[in-house]
Protein backbone atom coordinates (compact mmCIF):
# COMPACT_ATOMS: atom_id res chain seq x y z
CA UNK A 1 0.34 19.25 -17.28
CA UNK A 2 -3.56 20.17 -18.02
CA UNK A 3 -5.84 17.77 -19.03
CA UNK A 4 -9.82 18.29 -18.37
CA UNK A 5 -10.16 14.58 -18.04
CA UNK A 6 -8.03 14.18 -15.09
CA UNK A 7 -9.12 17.84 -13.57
CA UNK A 8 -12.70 16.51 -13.62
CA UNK A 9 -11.92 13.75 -11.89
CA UNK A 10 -9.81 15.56 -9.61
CA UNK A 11 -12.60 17.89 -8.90
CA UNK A 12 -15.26 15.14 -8.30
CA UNK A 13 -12.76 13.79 -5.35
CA UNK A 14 -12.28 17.15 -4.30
CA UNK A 15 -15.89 18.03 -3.94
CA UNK A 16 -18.20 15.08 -3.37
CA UNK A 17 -19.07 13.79 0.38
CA UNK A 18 -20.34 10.70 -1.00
CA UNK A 19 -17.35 8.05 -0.91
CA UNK A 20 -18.94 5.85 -4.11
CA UNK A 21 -18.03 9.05 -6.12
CA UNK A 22 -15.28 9.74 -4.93
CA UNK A 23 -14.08 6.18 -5.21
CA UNK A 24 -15.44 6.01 -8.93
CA UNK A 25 -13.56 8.90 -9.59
CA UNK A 26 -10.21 7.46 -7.95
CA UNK A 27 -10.83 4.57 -10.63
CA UNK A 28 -11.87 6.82 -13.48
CA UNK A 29 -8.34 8.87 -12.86
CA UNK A 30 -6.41 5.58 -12.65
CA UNK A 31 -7.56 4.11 -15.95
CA UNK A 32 -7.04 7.73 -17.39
CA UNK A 33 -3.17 7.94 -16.44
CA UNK A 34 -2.71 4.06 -17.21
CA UNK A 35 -4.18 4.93 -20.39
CA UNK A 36 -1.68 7.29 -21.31
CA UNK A 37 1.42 5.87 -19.96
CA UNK A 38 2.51 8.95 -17.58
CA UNK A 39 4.46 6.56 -15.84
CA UNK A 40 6.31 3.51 -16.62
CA UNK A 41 8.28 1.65 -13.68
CA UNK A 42 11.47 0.44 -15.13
CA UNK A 43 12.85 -0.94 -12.15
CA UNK A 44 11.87 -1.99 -8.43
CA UNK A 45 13.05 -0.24 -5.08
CA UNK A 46 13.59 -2.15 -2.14
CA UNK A 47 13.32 -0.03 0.92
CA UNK A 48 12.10 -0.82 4.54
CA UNK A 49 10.53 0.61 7.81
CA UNK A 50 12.45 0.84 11.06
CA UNK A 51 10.49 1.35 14.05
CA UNK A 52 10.94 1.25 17.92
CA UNK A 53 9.99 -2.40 18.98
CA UNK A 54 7.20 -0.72 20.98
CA UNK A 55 5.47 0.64 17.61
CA UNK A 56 2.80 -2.03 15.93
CA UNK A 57 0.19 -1.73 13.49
CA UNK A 58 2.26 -0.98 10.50
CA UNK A 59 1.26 -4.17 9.00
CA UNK A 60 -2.66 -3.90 9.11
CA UNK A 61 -2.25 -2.81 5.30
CA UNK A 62 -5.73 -4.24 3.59
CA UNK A 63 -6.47 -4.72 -0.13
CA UNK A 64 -9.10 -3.02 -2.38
CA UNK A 65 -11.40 -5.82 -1.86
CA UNK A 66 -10.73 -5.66 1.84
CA UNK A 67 -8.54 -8.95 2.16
CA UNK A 68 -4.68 -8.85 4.14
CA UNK A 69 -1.87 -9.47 1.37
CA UNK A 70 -0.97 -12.93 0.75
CA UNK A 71 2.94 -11.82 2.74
CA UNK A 72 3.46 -8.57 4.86
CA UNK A 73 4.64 -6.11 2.77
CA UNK A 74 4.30 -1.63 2.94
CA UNK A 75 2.80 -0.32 -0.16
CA UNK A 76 4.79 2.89 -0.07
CA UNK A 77 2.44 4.75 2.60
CA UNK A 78 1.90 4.79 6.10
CA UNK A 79 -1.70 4.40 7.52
CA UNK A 80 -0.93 5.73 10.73
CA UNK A 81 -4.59 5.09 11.88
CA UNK A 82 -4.14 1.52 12.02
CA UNK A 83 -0.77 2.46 14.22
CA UNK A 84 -0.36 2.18 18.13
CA UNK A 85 2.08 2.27 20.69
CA UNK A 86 2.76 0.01 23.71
């Protein structure tokens, strides 16, 4: 797929140091595909994480605004930063 919208903003993450613009393009390129419906969820997938009891920090997900979600849930990624081992 080409579209110069989304390549700019693709290019602006790409390239800037500064996280504002790279965040404001993140958002930009967001509104852009929810603006054009590239993807519509028709369903939900259930799916979990197993891990050795030994493994934490799977949980330390954290909102945009910076906040823990109200339950424990895995958006779909891995941070392993936030991950240790006992």
């Amino acid at each position: 797929m080409i579209d110069p919208d989304i390549d700019k903003q693709l290019a602006t993450q790409r390239a800037s140091v500064d996280p504002a613009a790279r965040k404001q393009a993140s958002q930009d390129l967001n509104k852009i595909m929810g603006s054009k419906f590239e993807n519509v969820w028709l369903e939900w997938v259930v799916w979990g994480n197993a891990t050795h009891h030994n493994v934490h920090g799977l949980d330390a997900f954290r909102l945009e605004n910076g906040k823990a979600p109200v339950a424990v849930f895995y958006p779909g990624f891995e941070n392993l930063q936030t991950a240790w081992k006992s």
